[in-house]
Protein backbone atom coordinates (compact mmCIF):
# COMPACT_ATOMS: atom_id res chain seq x y z
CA UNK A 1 -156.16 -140.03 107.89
CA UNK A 2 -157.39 -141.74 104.91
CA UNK A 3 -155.29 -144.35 105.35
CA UNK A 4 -156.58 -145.71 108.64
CA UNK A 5 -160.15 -144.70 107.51
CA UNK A 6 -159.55 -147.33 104.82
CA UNK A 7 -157.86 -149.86 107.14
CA UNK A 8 -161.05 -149.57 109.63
CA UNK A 9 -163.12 -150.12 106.66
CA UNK A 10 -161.51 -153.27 105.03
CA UNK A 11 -161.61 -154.80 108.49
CA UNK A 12 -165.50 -154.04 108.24
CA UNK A 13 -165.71 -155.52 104.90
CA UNK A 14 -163.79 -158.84 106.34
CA UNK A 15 -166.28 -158.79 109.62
CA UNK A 16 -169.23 -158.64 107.24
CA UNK A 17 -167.99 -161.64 105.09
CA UNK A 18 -167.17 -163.58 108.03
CA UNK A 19 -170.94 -162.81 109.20
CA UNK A 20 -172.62 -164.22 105.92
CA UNK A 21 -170.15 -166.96 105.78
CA UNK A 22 -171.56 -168.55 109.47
CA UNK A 23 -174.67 -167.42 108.60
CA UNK A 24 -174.78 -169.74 105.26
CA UNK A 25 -172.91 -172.05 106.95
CA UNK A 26 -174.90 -172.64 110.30
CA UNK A 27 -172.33 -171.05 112.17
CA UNK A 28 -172.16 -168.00 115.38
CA UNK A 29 -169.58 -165.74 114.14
CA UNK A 30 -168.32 -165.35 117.58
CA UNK A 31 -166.45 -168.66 117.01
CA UNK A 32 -164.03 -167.38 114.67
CA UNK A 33 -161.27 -165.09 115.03
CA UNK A 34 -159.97 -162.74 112.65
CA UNK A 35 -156.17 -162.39 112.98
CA UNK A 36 -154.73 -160.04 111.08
CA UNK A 37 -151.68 -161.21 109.37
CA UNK A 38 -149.38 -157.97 109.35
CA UNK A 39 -146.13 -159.48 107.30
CA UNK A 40 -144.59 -156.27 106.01
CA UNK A 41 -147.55 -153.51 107.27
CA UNK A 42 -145.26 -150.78 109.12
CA UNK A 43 -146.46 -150.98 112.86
CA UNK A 44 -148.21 -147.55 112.40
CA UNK A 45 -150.64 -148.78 110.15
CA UNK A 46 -151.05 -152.14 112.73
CA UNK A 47 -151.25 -150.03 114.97
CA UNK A 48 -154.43 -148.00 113.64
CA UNK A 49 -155.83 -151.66 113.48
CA UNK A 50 -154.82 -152.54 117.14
CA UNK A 51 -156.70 -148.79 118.34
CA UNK A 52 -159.88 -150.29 116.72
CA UNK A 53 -160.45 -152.95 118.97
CA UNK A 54 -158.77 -155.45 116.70
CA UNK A 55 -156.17 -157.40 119.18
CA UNK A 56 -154.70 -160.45 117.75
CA UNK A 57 -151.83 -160.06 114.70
CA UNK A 58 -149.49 -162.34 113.53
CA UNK A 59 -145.73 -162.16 111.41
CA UNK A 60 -144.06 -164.38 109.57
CA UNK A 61 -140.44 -163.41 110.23
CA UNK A 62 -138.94 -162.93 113.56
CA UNK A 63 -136.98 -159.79 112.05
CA UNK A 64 -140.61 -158.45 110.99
CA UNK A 65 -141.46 -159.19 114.73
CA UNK A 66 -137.93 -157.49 116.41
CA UNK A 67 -138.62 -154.53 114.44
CA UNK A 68 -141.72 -153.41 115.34
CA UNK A 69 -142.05 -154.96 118.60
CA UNK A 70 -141.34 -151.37 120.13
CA UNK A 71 -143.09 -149.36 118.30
CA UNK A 72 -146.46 -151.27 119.37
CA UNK A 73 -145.65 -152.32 123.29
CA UNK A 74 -147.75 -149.29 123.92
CA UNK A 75 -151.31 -150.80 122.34
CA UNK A 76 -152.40 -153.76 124.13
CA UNK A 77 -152.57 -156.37 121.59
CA UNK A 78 -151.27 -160.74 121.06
CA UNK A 79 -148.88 -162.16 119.11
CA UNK A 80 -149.05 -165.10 116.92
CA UNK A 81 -146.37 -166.56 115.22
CA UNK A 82 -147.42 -168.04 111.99
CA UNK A 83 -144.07 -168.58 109.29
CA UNK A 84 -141.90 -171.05 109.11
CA UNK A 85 -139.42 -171.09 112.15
CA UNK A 86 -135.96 -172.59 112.29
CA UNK A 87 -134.53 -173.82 115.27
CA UNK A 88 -131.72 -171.25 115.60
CA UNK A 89 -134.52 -168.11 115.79
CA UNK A 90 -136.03 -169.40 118.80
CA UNK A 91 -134.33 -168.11 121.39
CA UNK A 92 -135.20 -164.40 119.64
CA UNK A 93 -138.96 -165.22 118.73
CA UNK A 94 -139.50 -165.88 122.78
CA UNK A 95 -138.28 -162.22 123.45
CA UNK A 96 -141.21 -160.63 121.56
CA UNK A 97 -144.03 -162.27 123.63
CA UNK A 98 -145.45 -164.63 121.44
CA UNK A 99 -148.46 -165.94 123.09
CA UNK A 100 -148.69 -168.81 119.94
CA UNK A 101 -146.74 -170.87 117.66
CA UNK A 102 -149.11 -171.99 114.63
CA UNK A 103 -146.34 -173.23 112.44
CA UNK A 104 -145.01 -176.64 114.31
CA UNK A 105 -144.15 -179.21 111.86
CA UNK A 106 -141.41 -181.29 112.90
CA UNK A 107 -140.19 -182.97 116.18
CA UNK A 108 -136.98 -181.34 116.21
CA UNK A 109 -138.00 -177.65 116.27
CA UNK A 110 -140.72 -178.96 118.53
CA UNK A 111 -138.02 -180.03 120.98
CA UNK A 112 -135.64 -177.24 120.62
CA UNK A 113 -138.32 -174.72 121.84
CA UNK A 114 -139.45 -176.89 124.47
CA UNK A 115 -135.89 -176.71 125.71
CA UNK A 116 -135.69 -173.43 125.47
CA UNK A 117 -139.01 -172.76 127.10
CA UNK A 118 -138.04 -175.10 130.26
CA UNK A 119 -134.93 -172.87 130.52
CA UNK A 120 -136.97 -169.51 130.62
CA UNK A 121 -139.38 -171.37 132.39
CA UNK A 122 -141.88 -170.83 130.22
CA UNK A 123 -144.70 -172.87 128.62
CA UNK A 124 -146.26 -171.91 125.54
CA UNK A 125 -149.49 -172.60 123.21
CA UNK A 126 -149.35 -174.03 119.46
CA UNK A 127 -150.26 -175.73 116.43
CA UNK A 128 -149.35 -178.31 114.04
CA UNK A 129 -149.01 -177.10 110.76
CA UNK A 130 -149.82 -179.76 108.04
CA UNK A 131 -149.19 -179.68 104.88
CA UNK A 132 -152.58 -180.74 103.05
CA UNK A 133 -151.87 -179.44 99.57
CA UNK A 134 -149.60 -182.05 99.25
CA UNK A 135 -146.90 -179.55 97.57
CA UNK A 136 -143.33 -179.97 97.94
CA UNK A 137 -143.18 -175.94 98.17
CA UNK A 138 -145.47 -175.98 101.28
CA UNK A 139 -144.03 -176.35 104.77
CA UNK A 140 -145.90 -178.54 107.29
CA UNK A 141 -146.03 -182.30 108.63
CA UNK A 142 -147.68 -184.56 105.82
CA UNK A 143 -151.56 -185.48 106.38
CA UNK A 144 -150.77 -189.16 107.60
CA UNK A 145 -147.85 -188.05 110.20
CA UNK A 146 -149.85 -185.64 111.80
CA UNK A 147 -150.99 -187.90 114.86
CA UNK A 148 -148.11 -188.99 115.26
CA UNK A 149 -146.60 -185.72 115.46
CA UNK A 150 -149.16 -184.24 118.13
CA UNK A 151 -148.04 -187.65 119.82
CA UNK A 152 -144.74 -186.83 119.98
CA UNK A 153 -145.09 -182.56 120.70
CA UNK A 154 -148.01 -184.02 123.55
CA UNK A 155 -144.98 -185.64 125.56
CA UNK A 156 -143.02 -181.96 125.57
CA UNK A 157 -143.65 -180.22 129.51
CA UNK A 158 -143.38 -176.82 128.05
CA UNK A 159 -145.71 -176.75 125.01
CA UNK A 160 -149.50 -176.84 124.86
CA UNK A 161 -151.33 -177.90 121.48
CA UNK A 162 -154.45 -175.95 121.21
CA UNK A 163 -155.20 -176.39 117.70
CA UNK A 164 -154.22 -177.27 113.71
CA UNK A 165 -152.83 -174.71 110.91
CA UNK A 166 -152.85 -175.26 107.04
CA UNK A 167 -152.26 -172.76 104.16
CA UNK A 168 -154.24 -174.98 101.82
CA UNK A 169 -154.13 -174.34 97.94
CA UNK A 170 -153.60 -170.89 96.54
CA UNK A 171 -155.86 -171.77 93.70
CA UNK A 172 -158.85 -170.12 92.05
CA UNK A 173 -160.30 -173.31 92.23
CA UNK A 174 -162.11 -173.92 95.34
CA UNK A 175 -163.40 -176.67 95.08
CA UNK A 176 -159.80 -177.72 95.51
CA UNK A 177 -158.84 -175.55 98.02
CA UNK A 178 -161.92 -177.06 99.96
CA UNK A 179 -160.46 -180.06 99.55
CA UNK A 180 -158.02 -178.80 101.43
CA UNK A 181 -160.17 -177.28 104.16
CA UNK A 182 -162.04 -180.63 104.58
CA UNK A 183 -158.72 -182.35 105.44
CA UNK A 184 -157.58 -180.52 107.93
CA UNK A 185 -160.72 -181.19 109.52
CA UNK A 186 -160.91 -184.49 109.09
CA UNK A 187 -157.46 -184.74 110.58
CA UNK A 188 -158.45 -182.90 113.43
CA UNK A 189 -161.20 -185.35 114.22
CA UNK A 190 -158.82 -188.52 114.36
CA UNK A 191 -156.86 -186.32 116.73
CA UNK A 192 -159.81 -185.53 118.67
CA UNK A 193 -160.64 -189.72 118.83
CA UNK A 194 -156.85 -190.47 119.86
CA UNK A 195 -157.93 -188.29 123.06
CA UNK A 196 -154.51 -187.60 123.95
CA UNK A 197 -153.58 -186.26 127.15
CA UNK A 198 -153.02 -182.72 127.45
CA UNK A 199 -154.11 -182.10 123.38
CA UNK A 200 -156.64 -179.68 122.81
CA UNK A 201 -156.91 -178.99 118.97
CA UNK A 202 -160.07 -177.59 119.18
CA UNK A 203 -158.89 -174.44 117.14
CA UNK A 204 -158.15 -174.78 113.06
CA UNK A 205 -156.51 -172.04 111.33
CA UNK A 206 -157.00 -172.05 107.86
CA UNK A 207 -158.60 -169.39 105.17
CA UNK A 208 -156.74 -166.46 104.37
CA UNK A 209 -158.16 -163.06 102.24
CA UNK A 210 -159.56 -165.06 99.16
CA UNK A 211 -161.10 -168.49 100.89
CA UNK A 212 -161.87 -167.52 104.16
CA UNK A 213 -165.20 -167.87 103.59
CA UNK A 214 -164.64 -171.57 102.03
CA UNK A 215 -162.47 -171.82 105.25
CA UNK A 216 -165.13 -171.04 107.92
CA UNK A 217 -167.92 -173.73 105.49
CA UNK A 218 -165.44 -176.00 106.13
CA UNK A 219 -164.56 -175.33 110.40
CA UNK A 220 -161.87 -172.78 110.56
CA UNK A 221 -162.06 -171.38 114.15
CA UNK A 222 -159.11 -168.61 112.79
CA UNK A 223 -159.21 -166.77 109.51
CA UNK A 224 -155.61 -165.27 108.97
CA UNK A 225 -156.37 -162.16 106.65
CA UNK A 226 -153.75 -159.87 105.29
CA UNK A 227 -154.19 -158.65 101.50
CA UNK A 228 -157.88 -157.21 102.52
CA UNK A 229 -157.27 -155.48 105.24
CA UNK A 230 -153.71 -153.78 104.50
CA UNK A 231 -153.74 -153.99 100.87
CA UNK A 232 -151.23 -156.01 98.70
CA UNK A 233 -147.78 -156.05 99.56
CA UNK A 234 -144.39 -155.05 98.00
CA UNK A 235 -142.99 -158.84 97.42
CA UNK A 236 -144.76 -162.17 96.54
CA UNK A 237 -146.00 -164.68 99.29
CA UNK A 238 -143.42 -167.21 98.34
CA UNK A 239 -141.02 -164.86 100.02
CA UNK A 240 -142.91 -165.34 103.50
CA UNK A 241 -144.10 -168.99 102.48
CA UNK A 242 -141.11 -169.84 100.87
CA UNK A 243 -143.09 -171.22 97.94
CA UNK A 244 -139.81 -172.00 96.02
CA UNK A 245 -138.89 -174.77 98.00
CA UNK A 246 -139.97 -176.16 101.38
CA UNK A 247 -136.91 -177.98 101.66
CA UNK A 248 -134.24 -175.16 101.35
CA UNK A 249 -133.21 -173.71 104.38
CA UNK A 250 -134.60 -170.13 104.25
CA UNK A 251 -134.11 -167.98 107.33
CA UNK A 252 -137.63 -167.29 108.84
């Protein structure tokens, strides 16, 4: 019981900070979403989150996903996917209704899952993750590919881009990790000018439990919060962002 009264509180700590964040910023807070990024939370904790009112979570692993999928048919809720996806997990990520892919970052697994989604006949929504750090650890399509990219995943039947994704600097300095922030948004807006058929990116994912509110300044329409809300977890991010190295070939 104290555990869920705690859970139901840290989500009204992150509401509140969301609140003075538009409200310094100009902003409704209606515009952003809080989705609550539940990478190793056991699904009866998620689920005290889910029985709030809170509707919208997101794992980084499709294993993560498999495993509780069950256990939390029963609460009406969406799934985002937001790690790093290989080609070969797929086919098992579209069995776990996944209404959104935020981590698209190259052609090929863009390609492969509209494939697979013409085969289920399917169509999905999702966004291009880019990779504005500029670190070889972080996944995502570098800054000056990006339009090319949403080019490229515009001409797939199957797939719908609806908005952008970064993970920005984990950095104390945040006038860095703005840097970041402004980026993405920039990027967005030479999307926006390209006025591609079909591409939406009106939605910008970026800001997690310590930037979020550096993240909504800066445009984030999705704040991806973990850490606050569930408390910290039993292994490092680098095991979910693979922060060792973007270019192994870590299963997701």
């Amino acid at each position: 019981m104290e555990d869920q009264i705690n859970i139901i509180e840290h989500i009204k700590e992150i509401e509140d900070r969301i609140i003075k964040a538009c409200e310094k910023s100009g902003r409704d807070p209606h515009e952003i979403l809080l989705l609550l990024a539940t990478k190793t939370v056991p699904a009866k904790r998620i689920a005290v989150a889910l029985e709030a009112g809170h509707r919208v979570i997101a794992e980084n692993k499709v294993q993560e996903l498999k495993e509780k999928y069950c256990a939390l048919r029963s609460v009406k809720h969406v799934n985002h996917f937001i790690g790093h996806l290989q080609t070969n997990k797929i086919k098992d990520l579209l069995k776990y209704d996944v209404s959104c892919i935020q981590s698209i970052d190259r052609f090929e697994l863009a390609e492969k899952l509209d494939q697979r989604l013409a085969f289920e006949q399917k169509t999905i929504d999702v966004f291009i993750q880019v990779n504005t750090s500029d670190e070889e650890s972080k996944f995502g399509v570098h800054p000056g590919q990006t339009l090319q990219l949403v080019r490229q995943v515009a001409a797939l039947k199957n797939i719908r881009i609806k908005g952008l994704m970064t993970i920005g600097l984990l950095s104390n300095e945040s006038e860095k990790v703005r840097a970041c922030f402004q980026l993405l948004k920039n990027i967005q807006q030479k999307v926006l000018d390209a006025n591609i058929p079909g591409v939406s990116v009106r939605e910008l994912s970026m800001g997690m439990s310590g930037d979020l509110e550096i993240a909504i300044e800066e445009g984030a329409t999705i704040v991806r919060v973990g850490t606050a809300i569930f408390g910290q977890r039993p292994t490092p991010d680098s095991y979910y962002w693979n922060e060792t190295s973007a270019l192994s070939t870590a299963t997701s």
